[in-house]
Protein backbone atom coordinates (compact mmCIF):
# COMPACT_ATOMS: atom_id res chain seq x y z
CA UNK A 1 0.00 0.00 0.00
CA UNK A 2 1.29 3.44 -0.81
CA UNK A 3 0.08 5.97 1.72
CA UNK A 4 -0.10 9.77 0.86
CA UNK A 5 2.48 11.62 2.15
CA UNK A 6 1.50 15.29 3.58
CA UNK A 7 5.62 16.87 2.87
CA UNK A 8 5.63 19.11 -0.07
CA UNK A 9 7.24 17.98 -3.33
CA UNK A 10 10.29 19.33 -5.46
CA UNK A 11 9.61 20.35 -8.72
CA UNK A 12 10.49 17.42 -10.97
CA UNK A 13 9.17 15.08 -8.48
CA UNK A 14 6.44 12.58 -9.42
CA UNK A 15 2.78 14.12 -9.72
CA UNK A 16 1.14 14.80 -6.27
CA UNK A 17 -1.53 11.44 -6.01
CA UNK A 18 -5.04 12.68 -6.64
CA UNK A 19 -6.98 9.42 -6.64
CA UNK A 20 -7.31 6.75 -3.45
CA UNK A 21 -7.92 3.20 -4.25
CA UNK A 22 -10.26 1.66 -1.31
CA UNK A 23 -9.87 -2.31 -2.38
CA UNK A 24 -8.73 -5.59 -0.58
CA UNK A 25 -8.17 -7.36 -3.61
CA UNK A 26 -4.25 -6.81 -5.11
CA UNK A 27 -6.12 -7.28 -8.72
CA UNK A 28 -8.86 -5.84 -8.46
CA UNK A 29 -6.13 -2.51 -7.57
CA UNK A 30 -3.91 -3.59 -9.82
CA UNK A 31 -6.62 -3.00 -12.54
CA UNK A 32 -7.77 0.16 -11.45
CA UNK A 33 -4.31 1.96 -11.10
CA UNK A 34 -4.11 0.45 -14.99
CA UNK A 35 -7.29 2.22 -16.01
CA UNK A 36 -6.54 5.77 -14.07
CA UNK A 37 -2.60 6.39 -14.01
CA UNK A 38 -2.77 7.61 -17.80
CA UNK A 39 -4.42 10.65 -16.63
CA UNK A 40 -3.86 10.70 -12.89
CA UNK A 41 -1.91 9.47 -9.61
CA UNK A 42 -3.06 7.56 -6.99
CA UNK A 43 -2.37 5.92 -3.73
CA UNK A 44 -3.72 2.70 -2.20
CA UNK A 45 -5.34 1.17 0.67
CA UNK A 46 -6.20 -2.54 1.61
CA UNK A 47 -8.38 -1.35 4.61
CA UNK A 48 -10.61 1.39 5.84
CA UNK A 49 -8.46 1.87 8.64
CA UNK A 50 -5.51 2.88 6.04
CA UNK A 51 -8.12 4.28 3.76
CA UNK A 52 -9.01 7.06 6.63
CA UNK A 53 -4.96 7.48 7.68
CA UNK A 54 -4.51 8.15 3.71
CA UNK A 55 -7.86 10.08 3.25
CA UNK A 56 -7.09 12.50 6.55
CA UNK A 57 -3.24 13.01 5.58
CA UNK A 58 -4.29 14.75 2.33
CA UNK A 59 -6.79 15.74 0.50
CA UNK A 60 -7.69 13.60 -3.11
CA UNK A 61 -9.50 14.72 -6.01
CA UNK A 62 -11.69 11.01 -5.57
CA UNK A 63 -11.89 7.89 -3.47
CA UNK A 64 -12.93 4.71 -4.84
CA UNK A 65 -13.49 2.35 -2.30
CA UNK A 66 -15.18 -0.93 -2.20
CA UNK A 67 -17.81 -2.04 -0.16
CA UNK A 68 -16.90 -4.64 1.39
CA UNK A 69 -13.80 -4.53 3.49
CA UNK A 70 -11.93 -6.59 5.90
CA UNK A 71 -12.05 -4.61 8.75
CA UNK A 72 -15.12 -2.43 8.16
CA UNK A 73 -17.79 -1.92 5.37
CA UNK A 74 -17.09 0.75 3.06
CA UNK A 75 -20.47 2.70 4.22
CA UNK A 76 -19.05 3.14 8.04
CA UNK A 77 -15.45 4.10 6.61
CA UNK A 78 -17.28 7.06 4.51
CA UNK A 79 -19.34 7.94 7.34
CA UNK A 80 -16.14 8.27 9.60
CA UNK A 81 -14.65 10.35 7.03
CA UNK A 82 -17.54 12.71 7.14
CA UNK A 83 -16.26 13.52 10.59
CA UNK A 84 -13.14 14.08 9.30
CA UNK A 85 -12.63 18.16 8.85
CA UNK A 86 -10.22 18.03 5.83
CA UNK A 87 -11.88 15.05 4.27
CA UNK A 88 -15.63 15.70 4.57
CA UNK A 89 -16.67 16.63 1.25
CA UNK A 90 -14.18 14.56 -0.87
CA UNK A 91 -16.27 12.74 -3.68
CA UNK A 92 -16.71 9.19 -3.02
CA UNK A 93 -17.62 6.09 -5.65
CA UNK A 94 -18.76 2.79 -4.08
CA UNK A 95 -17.11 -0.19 -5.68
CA UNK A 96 -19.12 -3.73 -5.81
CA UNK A 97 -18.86 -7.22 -6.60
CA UNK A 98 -22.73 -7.03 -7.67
CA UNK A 99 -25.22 -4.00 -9.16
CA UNK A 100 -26.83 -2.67 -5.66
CA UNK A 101 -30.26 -2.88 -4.52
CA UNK A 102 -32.13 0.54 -4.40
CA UNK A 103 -31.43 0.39 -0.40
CA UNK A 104 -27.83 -0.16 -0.50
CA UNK A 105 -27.96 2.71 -2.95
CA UNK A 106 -30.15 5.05 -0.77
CA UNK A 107 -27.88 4.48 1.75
CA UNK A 108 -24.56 5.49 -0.44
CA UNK A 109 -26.21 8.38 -1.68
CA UNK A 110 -27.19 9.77 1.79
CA UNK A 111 -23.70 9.44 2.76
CA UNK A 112 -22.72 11.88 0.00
CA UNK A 113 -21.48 9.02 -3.19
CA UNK A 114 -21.42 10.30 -6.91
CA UNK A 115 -22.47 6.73 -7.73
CA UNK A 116 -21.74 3.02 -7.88
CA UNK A 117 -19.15 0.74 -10.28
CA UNK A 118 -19.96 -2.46 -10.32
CA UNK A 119 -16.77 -4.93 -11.26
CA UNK A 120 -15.29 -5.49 -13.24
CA UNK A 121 -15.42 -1.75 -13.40
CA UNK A 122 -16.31 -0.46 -17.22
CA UNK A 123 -13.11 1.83 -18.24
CA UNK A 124 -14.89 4.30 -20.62
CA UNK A 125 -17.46 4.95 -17.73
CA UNK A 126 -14.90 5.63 -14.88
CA UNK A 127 -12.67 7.66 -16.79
CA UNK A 128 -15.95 9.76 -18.02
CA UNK A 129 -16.66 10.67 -14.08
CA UNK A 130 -13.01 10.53 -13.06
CA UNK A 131 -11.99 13.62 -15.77
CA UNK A 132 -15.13 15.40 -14.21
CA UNK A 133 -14.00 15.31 -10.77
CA UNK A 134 -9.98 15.74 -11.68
CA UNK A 135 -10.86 18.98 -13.37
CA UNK A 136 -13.51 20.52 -10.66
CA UNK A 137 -10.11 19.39 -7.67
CA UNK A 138 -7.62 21.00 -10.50
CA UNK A 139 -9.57 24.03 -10.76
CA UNK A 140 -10.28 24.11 -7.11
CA UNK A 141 -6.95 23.78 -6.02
CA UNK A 142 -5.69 26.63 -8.28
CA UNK A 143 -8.65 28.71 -7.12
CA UNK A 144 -7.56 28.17 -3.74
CA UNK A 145 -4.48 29.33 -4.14
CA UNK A 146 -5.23 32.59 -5.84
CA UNK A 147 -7.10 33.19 -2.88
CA UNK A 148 -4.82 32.88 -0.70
CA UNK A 149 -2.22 35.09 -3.16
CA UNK A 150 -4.95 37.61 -3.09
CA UNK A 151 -5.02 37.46 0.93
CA UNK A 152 -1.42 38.20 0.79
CA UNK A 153 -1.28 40.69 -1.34
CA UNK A 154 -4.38 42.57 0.72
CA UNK A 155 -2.22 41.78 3.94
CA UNK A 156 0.78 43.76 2.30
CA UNK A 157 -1.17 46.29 0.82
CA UNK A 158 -2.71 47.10 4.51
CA UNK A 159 0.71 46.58 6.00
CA UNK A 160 1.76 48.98 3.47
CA UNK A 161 -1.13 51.70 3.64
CA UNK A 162 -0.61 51.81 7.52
CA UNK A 163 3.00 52.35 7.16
CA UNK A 164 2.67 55.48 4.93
CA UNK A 165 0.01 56.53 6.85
CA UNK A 166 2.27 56.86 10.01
CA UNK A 167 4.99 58.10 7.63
CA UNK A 168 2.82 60.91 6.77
CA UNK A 169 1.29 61.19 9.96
CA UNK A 170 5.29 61.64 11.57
CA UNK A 171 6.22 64.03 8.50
CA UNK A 172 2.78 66.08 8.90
CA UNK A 173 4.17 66.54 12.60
CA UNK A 174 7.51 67.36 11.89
CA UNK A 175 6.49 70.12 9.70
CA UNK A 176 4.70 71.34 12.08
CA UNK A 177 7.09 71.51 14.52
CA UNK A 178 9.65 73.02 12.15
CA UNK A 179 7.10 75.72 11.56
CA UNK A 180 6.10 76.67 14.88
CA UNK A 181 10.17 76.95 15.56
CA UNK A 182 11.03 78.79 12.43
CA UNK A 183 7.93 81.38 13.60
CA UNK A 184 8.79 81.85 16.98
CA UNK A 185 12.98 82.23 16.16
CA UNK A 186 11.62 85.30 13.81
CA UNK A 187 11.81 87.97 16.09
CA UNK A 188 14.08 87.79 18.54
CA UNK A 189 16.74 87.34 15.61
CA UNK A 190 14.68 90.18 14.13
CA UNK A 191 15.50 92.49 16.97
CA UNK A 192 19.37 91.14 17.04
CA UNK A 193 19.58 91.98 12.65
CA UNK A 194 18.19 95.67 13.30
CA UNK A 195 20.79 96.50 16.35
CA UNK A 196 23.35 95.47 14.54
CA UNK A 197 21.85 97.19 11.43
CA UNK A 198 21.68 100.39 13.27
CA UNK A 199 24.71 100.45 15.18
CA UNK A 200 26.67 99.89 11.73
CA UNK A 201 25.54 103.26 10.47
CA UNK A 202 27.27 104.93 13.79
CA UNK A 203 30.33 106.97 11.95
CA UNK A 204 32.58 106.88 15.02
CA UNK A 205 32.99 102.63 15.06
CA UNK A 206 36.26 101.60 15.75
CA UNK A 207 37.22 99.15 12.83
CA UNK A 208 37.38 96.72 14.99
CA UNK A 209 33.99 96.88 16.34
CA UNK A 210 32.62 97.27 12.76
CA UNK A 211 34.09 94.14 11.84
CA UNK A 212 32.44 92.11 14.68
CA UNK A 213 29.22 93.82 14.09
CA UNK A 214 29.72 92.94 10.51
CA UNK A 215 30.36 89.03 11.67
CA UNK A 216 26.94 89.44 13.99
CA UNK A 217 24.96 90.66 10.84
CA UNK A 218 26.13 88.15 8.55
CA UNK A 219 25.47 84.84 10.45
CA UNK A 220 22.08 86.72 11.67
CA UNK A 221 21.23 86.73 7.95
CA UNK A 222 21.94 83.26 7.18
CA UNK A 223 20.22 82.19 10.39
CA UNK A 224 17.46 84.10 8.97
CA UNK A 225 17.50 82.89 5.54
CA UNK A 226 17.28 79.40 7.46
CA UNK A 227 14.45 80.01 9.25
CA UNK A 228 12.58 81.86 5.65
CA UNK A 229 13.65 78.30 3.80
CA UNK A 230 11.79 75.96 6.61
CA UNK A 231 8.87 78.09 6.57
CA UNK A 232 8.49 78.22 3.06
CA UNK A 233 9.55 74.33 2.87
CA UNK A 234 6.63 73.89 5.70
CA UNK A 235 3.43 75.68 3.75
CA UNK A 236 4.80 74.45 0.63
CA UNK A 237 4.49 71.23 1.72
CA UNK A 238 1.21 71.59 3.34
CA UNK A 239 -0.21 73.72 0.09
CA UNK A 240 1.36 71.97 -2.51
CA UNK A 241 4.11 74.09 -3.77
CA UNK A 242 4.85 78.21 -2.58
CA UNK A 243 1.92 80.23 -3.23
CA UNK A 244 3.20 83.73 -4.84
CA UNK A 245 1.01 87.25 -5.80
CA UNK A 246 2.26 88.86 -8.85
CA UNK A 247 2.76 92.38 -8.95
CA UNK A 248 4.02 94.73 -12.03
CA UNK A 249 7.76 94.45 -10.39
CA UNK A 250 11.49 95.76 -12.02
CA UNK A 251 13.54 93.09 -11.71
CA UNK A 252 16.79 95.67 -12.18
CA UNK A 253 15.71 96.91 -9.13
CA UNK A 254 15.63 94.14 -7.31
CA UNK A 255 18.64 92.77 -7.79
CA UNK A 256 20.08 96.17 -7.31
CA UNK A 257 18.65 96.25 -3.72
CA UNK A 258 19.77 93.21 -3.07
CA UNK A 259 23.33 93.38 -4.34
CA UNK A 260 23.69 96.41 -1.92
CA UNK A 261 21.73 94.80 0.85
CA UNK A 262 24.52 91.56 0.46
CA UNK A 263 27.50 93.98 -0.02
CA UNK A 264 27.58 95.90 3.12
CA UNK A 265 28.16 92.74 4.87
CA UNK A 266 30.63 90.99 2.58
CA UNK A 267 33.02 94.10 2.47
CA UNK A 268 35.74 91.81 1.42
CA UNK A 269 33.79 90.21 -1.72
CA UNK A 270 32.84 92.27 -5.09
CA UNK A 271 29.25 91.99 -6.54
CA UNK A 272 29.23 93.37 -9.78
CA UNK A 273 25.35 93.84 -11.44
CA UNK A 274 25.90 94.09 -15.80
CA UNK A 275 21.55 94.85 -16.73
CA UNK A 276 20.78 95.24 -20.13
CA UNK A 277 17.47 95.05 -21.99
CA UNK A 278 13.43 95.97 -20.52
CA UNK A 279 13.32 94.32 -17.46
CA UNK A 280 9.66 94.90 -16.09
CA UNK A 281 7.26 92.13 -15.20
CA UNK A 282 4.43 90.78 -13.43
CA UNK A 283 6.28 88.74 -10.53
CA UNK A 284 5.80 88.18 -6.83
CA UNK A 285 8.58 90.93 -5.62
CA UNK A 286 9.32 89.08 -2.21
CA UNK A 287 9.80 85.98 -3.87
CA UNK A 288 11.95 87.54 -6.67
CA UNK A 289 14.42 88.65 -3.94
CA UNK A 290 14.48 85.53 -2.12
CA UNK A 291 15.56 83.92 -5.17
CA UNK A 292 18.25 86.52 -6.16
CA UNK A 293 18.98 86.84 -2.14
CA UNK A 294 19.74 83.00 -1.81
CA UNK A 295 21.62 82.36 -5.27
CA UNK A 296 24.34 85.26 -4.27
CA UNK A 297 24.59 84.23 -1.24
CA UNK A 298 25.26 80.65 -2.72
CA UNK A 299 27.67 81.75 -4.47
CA UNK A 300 29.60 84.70 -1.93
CA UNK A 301 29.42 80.60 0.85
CA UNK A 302 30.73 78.20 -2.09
CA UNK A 303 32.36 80.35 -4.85
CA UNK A 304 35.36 82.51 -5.01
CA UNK A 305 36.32 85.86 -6.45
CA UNK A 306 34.47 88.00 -7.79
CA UNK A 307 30.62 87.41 -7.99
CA UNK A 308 28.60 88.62 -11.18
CA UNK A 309 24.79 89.03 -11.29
CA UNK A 310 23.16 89.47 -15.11
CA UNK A 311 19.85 90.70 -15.72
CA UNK A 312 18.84 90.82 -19.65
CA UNK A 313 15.08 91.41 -20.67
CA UNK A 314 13.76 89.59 -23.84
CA UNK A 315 10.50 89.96 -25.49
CA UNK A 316 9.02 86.72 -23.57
CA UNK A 317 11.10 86.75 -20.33
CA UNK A 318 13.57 88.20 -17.84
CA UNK A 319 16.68 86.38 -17.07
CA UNK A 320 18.74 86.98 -14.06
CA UNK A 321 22.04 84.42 -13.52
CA UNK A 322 24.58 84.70 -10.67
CA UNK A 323 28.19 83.34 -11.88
CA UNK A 324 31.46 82.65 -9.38
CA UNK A 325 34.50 81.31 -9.94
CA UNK A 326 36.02 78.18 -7.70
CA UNK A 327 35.60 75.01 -7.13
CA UNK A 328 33.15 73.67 -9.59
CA UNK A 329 29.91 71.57 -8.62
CA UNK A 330 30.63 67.81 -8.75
CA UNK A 331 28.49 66.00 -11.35
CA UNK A 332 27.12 63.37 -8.53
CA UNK A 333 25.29 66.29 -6.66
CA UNK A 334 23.72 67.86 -9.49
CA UNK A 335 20.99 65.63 -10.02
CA UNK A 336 20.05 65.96 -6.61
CA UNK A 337 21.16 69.85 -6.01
CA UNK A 338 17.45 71.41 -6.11
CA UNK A 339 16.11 68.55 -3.91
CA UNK A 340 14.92 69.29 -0.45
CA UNK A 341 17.20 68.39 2.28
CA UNK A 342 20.50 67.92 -0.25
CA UNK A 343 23.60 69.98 -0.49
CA UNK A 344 25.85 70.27 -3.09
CA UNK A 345 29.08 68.50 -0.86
CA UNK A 346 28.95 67.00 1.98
CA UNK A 347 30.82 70.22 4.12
CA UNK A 348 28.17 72.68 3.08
CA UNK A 349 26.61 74.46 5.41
CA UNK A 350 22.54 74.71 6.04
CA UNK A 351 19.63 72.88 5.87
CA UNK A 352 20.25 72.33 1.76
CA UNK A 353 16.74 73.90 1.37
CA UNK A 354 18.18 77.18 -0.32
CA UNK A 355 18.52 75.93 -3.95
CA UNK A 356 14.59 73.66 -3.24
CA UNK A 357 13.23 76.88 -2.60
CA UNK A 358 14.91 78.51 -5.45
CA UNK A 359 13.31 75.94 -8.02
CA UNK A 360 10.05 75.85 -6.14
CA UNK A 361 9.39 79.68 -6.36
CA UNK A 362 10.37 79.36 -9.48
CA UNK A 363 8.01 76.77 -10.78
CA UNK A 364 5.14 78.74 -9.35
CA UNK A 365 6.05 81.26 -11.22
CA UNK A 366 6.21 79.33 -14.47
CA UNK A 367 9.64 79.97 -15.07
CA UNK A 368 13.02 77.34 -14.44
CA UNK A 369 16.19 77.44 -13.29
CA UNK A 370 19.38 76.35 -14.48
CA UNK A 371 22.47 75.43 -13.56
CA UNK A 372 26.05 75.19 -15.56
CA UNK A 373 29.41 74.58 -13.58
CA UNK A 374 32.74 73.62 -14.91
CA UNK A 375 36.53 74.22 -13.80
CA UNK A 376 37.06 76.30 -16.67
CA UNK A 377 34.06 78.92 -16.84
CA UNK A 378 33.45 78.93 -13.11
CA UNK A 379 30.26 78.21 -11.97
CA UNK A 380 26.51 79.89 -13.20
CA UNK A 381 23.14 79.64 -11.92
CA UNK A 382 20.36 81.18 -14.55
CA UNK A 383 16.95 82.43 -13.39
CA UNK A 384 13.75 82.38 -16.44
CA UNK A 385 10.98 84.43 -15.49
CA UNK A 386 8.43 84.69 -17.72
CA UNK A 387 6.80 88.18 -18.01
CA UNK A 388 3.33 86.76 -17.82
CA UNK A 389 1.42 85.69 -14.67
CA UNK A 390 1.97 82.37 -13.56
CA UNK A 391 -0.27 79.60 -13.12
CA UNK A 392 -0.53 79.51 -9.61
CA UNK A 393 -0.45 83.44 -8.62
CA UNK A 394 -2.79 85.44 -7.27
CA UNK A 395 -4.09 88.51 -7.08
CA UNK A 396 -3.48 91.33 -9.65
């Protein structure tokens, strides 16, 4: 007797048995494995006792099991098989030595049998019912299993969902908490910027004193530029990108303001402004100098020399590019330079928002910007702004 075995086969093993053979006689089951193992496997059992250890160890597409046994009748080892949780509903056909009287068949057909085969058992017949059943436990089985892919795939899904959900439920919170900090660090640096402001215009400062002053203002600016960046990086997050108001704006004078603004603290730098062309718009002015205000000061932290800011009007735009000399930007941190959170090396000082900002006020604006940087021409960021209003402004 060959008894199902419950381990799981290796691909290229024989075919998993789908078929138990219920049958004292050795040729009697010698004949039916002939008939059925063309188009299936099967296991055998010379008892009900081994029929039920082989029926409850896996599951079979059919059992064909005679009626009379040596231990039990076929009838009570069905009926214990009902009991059985894994082997309840398995299709059953009642072998017999004889056609059975209409009680013998009432009583196989309340116990759940497709039917009766008398011996010698007709092939064309059993293989007729056999295919039937192989197919519906074929089709089963696979359904089965897509169900259980499909409960997988829901469990990762969830597992998934829940995880982004507390990712964005942790990022919505440290937004937040960057934006309540950036507002409240506003004014007392506020109040340090215009002391230092004001005691800079006092004509009888030492040099000396001037020069710390100087040092006070600049790293007051940057601190503020820091805080400007995570508040901007905070509501553009939360409105989906940097809202701006057009206004009619000259970008000459912008950039102009600015230049002078940056130049009374970097004393030892030159900022040299070359405009040329119309250069009247309809831009967001605030947002126009925090673009100009962070790309010079870009380039007075990482550049060297002598720093050159261009603004030239053309019929359908304004461009405004601030060049240095130095050190040019590595090609493995360009494709990441106008990301939030990424600097151009690894030394750089801030929050590597600057340059995300940049390209965010930028695209609400409908404009771009661009960057070119190589050893021999120094390095050159260019501003587009496009004269008309932007898709996203406001206001007129």
């Amino acid at each position: 007797m060959a008894v199902a075995n419950a381990e799981p086969r290796l691909e290229g093993d024989a075919p998993e048995p789908e078929i138990l053979i219920v049958d004292p006689d050795p040729v009697s089951r010698a004949e039916l494995r002939a008939l059925v193992s063309t188009f299936a496997a099967c296991d055998e059992a010379a008892t009900g006792e081994a029929a039920l250890r082989a029926a409850t160890a896996r599951a079979y597409a059919v059992v064909l099991i005679d009626i009379q046994l040596p231990d039990a009748d076929g009838f009570d080892i069905v009926t214990r098989l009902r009991r059985e949780p894994g082997a309840k509903n398995v299709p059953v056909l009642f072998l017999s030595q004889t056609p059975p009287d209409w009680l013998t068949e009432r009583q196989g057909y309340t116990l759940g049998a497709l039917g009766y085969l008398t011996k010698p058992v007709d092939a064309a017949a059993l293989r007729a019912r056999l295919e039937v059943l192989l197919m519906l436990f074929r089709r089963g089985t696979q359904l089965r299993k897509h169900e259980q892919l499909i409960a997988e795939q829901h469990a990762a899904i969830t597992e998934a969902k829940a995880a982004l959900e507390e990712a964005a439920a942790a990022n919505r919170a440290k937004d937040l908490y960057m934006g309540v900090l950036g507002h409240d660090l506003r004014s007392p640096l506020g109040a340090i910027l215009m002391s230092a402001r004001m005691m800079l215009m006092r004509p009888t400062l030492h040099d000396e004193d001037r020069q710390s002053l100087i040092r006070i203002a600049r790293n007051g600016e940057r601190m503020a530029a820091l805080i400007r960046d995570i508040l901007d990086y905070t509501r553009g997050q939360a409105a989906g990108g940097i809202p701006i108001v057009p206004r009619p704006t000259h970008m000459g004078e912008i950039v102009s303001t600015i230049i002078d603004e940056i130049a009374l603290l970097y004393r030892d730098r030159t900022i040299r402004l070359e405009a040329r062309g119309e250069l009247r718009g309809r831009w967001d002015r605030e947002r126009a100098e925090q673009v100009v205000s962070n790309l010079i000061a870009n380039a007075l932290t990482h550049g060297m020399g002598e720093v050159v800011v261009t603004a030239e009007g053309t019929p359908a735009e304004v461009l405004v590019s601030v060049h240095n000399g130095g050190t040019p930007i590595a090609e493995e941190h360009r494709a990441t330079l106008f990301q939030p959170f990424r600097r151009g090396a690894a030394r750089s000082p801030g929050l590597g928002l600057g340059l995300y900002i940049v390209s965010e006020i930028m695209r609400a604006h409908g404009g771009s910007v661009e960057v070119s940087s190589t050893a021999a021409t120094g390095t050159t960021f260019t501003t587009r702004w496009p004269r008309t209003d932007a898709a996203r402004g406001t206001g007129s």
